[in-house]
C-alpha atoms as a PDB file:
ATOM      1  CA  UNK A   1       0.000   0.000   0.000  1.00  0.00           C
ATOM      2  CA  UNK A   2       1.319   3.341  -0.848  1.00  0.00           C
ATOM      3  CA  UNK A   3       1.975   5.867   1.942  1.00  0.00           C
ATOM      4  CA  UNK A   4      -1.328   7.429   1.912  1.00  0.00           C
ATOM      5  CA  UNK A   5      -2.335  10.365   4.662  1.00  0.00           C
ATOM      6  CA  UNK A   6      -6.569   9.955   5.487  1.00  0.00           C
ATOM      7  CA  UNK A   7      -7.821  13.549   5.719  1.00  0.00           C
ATOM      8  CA  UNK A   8     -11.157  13.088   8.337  1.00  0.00           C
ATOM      9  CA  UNK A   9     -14.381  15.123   6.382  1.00  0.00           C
ATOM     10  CA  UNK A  10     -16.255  13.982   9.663  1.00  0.00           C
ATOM     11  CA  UNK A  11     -16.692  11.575  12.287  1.00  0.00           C
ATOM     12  CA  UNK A  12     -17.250   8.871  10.118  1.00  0.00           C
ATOM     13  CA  UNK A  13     -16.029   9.730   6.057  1.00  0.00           C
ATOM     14  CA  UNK A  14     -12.180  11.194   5.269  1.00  0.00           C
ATOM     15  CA  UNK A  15     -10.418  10.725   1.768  1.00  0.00           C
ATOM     16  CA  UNK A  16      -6.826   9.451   1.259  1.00  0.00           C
ATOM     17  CA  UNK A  17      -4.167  11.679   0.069  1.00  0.00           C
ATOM     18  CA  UNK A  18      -0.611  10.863  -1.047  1.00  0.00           C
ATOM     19  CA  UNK A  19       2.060  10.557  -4.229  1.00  0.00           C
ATOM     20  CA  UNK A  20       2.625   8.552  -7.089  1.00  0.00           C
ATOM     21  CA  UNK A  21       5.544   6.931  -7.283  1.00  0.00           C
ATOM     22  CA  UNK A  22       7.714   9.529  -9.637  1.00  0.00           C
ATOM     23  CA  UNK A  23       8.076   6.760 -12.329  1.00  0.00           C
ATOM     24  CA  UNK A  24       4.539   7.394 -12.942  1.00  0.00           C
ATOM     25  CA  UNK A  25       4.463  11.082 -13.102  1.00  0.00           C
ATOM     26  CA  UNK A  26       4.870  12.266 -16.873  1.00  0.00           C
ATOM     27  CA  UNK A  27       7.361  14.530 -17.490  1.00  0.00           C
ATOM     28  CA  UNK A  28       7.037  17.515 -19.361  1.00  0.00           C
ATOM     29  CA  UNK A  29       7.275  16.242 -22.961  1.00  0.00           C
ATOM     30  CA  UNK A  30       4.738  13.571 -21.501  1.00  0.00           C
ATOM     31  CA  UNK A  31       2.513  15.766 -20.144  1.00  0.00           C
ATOM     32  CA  UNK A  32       2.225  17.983 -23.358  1.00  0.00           C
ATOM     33  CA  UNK A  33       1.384  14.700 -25.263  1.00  0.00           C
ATOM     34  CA  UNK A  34      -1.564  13.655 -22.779  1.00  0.00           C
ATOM     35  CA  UNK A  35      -2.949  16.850 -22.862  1.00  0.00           C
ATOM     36  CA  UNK A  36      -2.526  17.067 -26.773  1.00  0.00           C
ATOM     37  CA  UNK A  37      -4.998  14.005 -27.225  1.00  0.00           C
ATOM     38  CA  UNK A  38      -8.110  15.948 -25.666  1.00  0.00           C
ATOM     39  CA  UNK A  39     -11.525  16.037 -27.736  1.00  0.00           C
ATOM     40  CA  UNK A  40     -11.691  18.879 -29.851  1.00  0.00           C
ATOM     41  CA  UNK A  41     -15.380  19.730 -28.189  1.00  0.00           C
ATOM     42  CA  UNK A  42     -16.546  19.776 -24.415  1.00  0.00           C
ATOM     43  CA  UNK A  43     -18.715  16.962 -23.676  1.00  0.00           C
ATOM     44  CA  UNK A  44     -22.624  17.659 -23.228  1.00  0.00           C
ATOM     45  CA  UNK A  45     -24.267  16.376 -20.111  1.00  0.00           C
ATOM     46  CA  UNK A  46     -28.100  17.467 -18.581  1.00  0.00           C
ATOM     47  CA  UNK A  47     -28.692  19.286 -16.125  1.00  0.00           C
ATOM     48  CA  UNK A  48     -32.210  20.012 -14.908  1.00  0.00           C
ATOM     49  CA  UNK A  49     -33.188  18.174 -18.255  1.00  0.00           C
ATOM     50  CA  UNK A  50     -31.389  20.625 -20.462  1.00  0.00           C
ATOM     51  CA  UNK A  51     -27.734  20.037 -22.560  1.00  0.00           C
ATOM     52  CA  UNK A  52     -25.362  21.966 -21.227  1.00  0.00           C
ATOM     53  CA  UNK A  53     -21.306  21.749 -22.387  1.00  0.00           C
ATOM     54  CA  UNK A  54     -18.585  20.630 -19.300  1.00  0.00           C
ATOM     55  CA  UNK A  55     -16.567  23.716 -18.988  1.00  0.00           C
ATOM     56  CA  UNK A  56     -13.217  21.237 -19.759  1.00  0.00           C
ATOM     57  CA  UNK A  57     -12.720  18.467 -21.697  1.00  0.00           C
ATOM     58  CA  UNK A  58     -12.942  15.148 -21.185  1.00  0.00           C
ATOM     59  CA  UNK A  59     -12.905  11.417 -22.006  1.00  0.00           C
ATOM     60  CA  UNK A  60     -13.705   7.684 -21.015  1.00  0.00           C
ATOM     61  CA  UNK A  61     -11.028   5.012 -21.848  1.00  0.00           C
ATOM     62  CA  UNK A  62     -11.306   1.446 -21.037  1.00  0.00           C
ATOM     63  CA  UNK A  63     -15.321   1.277 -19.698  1.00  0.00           C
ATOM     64  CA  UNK A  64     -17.893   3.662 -20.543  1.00  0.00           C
ATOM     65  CA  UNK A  65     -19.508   6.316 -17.959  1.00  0.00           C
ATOM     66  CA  UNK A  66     -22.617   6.769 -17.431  1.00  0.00           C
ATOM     67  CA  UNK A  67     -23.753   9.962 -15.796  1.00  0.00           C
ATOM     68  CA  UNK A  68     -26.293  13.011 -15.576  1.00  0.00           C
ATOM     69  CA  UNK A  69     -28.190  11.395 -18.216  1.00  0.00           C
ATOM     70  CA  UNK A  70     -25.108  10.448 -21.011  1.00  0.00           C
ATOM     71  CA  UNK A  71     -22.869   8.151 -21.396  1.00  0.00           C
ATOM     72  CA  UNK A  72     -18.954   9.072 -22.184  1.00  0.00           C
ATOM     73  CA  UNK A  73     -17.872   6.058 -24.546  1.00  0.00           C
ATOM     74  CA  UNK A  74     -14.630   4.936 -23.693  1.00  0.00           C
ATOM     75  CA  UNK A  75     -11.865   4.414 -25.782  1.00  0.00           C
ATOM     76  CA  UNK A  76      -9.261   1.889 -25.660  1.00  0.00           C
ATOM     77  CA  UNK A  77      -6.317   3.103 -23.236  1.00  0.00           C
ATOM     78  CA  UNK A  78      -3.303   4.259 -24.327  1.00  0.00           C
ATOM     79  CA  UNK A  79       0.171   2.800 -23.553  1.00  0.00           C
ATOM     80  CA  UNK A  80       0.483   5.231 -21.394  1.00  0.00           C
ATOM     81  CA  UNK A  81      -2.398   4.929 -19.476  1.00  0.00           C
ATOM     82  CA  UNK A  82      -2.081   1.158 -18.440  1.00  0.00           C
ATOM     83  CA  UNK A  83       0.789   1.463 -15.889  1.00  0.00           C
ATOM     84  CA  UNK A  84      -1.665   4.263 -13.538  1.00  0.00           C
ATOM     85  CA  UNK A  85      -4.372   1.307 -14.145  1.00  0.00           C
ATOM     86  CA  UNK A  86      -1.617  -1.206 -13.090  1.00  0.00           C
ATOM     87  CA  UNK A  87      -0.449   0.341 -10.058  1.00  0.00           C
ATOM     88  CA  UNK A  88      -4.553   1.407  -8.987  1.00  0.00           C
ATOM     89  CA  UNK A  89      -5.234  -2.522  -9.478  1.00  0.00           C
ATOM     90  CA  UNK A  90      -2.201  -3.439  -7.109  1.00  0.00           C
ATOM     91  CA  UNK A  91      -2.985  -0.846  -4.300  1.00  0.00           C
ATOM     92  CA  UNK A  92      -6.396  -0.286  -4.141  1.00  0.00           C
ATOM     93  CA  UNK A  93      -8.940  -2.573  -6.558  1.00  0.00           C
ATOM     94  CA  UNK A  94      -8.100  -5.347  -8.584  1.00  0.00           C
ATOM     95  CA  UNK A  95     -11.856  -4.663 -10.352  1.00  0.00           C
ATOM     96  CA  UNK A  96     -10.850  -0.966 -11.637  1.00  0.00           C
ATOM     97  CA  UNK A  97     -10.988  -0.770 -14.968  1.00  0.00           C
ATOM     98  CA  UNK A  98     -12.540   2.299 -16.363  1.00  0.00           C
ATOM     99  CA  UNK A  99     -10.711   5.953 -16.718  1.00  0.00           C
ATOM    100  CA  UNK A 100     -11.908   9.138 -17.245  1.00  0.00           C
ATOM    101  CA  UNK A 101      -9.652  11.624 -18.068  1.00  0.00           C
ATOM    102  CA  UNK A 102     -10.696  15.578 -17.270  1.00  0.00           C
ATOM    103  CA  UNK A 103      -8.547  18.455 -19.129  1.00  0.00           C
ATOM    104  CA  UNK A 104      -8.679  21.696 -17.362  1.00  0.00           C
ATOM    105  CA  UNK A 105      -7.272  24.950 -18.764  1.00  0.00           C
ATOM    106  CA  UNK A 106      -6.789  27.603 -16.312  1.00  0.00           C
ATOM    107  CA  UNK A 107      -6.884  30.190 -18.959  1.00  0.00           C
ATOM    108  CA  UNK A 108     -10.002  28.944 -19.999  1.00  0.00           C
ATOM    109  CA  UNK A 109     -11.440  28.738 -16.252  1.00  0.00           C
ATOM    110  CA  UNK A 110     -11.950  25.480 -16.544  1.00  0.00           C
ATOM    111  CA  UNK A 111     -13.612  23.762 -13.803  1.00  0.00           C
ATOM    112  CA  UNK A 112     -16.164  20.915 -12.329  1.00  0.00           C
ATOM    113  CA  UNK A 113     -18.634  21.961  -9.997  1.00  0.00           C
ATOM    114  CA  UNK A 114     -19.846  19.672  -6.928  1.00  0.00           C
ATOM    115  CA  UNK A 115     -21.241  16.954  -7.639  1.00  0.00           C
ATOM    116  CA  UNK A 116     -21.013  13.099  -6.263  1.00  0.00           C
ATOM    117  CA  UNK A 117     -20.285  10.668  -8.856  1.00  0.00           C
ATOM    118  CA  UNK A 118     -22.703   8.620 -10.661  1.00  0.00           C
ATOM    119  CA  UNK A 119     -22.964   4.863  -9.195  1.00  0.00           C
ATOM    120  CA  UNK A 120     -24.449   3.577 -12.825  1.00  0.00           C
ATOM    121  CA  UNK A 121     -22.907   0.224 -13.515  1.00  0.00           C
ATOM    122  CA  UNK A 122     -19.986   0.561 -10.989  1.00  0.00           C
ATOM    123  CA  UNK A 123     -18.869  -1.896  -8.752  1.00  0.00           C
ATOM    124  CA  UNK A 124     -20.264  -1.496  -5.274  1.00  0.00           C
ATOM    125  CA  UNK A 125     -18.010  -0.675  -2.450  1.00  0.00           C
ATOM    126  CA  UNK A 126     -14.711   0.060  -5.177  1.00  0.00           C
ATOM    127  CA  UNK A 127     -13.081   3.813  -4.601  1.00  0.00           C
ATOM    128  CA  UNK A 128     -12.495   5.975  -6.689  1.00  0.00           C
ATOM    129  CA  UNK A 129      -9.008   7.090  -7.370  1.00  0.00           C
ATOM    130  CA  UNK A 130      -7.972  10.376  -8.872  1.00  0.00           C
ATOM    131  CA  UNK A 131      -4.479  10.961 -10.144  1.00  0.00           C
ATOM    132  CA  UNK A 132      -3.586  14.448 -10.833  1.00  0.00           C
ATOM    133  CA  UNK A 133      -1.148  16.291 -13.302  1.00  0.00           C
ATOM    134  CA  UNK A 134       0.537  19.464 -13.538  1.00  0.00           C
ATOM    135  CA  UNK A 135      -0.640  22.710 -11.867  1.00  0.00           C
ATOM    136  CA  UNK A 136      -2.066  22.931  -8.325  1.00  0.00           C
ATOM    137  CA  UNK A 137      -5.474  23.144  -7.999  1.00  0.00           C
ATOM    138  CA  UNK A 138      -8.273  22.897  -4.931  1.00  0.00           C
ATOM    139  CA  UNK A 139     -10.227  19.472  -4.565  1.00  0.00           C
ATOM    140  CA  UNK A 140     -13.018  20.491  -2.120  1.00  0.00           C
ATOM    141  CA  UNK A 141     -15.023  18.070  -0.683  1.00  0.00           C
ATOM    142  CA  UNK A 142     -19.058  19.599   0.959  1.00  0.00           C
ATOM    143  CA  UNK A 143     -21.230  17.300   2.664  1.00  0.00           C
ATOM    144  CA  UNK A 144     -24.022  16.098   0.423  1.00  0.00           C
ATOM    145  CA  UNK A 145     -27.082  18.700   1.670  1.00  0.00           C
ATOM    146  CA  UNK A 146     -25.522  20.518   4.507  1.00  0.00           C
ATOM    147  CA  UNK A 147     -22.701  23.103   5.089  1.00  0.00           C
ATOM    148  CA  UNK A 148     -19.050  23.424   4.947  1.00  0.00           C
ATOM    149  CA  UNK A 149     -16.438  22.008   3.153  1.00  0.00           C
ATOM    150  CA  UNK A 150     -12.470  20.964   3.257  1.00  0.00           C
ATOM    151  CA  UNK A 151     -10.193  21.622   0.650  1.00  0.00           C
ATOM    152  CA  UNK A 152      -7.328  19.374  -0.539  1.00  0.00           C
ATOM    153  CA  UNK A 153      -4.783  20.161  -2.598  1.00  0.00           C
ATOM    154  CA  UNK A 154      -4.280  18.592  -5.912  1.00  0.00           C
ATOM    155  CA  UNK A 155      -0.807  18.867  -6.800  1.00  0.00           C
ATOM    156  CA  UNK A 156       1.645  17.048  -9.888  1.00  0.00           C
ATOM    157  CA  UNK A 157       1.677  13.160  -8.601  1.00  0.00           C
ATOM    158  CA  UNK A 158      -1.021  13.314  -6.223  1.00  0.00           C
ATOM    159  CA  UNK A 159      -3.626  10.367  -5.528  1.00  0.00           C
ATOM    160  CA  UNK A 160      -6.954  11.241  -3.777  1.00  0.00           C
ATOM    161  CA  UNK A 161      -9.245   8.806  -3.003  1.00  0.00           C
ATOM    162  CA  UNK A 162     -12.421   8.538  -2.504  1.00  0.00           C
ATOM    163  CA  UNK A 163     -13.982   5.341  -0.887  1.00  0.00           C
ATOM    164  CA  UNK A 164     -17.532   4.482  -2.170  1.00  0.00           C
ATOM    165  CA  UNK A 165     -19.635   5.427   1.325  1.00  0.00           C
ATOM    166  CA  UNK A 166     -17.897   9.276   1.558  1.00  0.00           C
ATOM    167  CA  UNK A 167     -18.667   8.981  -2.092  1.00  0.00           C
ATOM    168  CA  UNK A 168     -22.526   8.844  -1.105  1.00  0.00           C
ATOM    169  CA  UNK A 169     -21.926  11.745   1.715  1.00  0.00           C
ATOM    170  CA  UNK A 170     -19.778  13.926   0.205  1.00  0.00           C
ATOM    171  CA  UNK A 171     -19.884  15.798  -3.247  1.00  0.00           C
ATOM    172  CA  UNK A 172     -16.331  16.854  -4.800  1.00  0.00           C
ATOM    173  CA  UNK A 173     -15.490  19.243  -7.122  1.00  0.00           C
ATOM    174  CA  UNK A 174     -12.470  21.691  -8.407  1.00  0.00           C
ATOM    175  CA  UNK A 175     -13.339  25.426  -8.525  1.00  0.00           C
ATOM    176  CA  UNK A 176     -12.324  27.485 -11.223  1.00  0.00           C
ATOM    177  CA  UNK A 177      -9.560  29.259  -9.866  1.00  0.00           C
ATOM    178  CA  UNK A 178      -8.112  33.139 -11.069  1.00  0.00           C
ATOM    179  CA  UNK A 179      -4.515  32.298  -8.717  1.00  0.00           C
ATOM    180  CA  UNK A 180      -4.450  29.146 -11.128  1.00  0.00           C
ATOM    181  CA  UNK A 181      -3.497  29.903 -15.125  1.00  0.00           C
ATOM    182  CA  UNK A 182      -1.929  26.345 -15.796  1.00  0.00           C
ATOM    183  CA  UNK A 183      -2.692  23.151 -17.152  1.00  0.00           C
ATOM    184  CA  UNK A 184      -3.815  19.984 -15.151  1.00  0.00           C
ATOM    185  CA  UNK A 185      -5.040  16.816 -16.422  1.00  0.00           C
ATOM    186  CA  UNK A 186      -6.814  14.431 -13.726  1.00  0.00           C
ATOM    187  CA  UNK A 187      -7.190  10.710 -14.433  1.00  0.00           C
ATOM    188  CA  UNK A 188      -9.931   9.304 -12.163  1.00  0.00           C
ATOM    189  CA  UNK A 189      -9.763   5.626 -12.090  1.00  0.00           C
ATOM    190  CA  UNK A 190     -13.304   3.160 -11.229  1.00  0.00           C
ATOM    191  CA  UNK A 191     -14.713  -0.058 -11.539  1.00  0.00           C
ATOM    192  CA  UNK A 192     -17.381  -1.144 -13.706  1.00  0.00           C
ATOM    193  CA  UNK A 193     -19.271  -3.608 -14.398  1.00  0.00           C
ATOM    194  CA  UNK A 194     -18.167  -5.413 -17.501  1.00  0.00           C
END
């Protein structure tokens, strides 16, 4: 198990915070390549029964997501992709399969408001288990219907995850930011049904 830091929300639900190893980090020349294989368009969800664009990019590989009333069809992985999979299998799930990469540009404002993810074909109990690339930004965690919330930092290399029941109390999100102009990339890694 990776050396992993749990970060309490309450008395009962926390997330787990720590690094990838630095093999698994992409470099710079890495980094530009992951982020050059976005989708040229935003992906359209519902919300309150209407279309509305993600203000980032983003895309499935491995297993399709189903969410808010779409589903994001998945792509095969790339080489690159399969050691983060790998290393996810080993430490936290052997049953994740499915990735979902999000492409934020700060310059853009790019951002993902709260929101608790969608348990559509997932396997119960698995975490989920974001990965997160290049610049700094805030992953705040708000108790589903109440007050309050706890940020976390998401910095180059770090893992947060988030086990299935703070999943159910708990919505997440990363606010656009005007201190944050840079690139990040976040792979979040779950398990689907197959």
């Amino acid at each position: 198990m990776p050396d992993l830091r749990r970060i309490a929300l309450d008395d009962t639900h926390a997330v787990l915070v720590g690094e990838l190893p630095a093999s698994l980090v992409p470099d710079r020349p890495a980094f530009d390549a992951l982020w050059s294989i976005h989708p040229a368009a935003f992906h359209e969800i519902k919300m309150h029964g209407r279309p509305v664009k993600t203000p980032r990019w983003q895309q499935a590989y491995g297993a399709d997501y189903r969410y808010t009333g779409n589903t994001n069809r998945a792509l095969p992985l790339t080489p690159a992709m399969h050691p983060w999979l790998r290393w996810a299998r080993e430490h936290f799930d052997p049953t994740l399969n499915g990735l979902l990469l999000n492409w934020y540009d700060g310059t853009a404002d790019h951002y993902i408001g709260k929101h608790r993810d969608s348990e559509i074909n997932r396997v119960e109990g698995s975490p989920i288990v974001t990965l997160s690339f290049g610049d700094v930004r805030m992953f705040r965690m708000r108790p589903w219907r109440a007050q309050g919330f706890v940020d976390v930092p998401a910095t180059d290399g770090s893992v947060i995850v988030i086990p299935w029941d703070t999943n159910r109390a708990f919505t997440h999100e990363v606010p656009a930011s005007k201190k944050t102009q840079g690139r990040r990339i976040s792979v979040t890694i779950r398990a689907f049904h197959e």
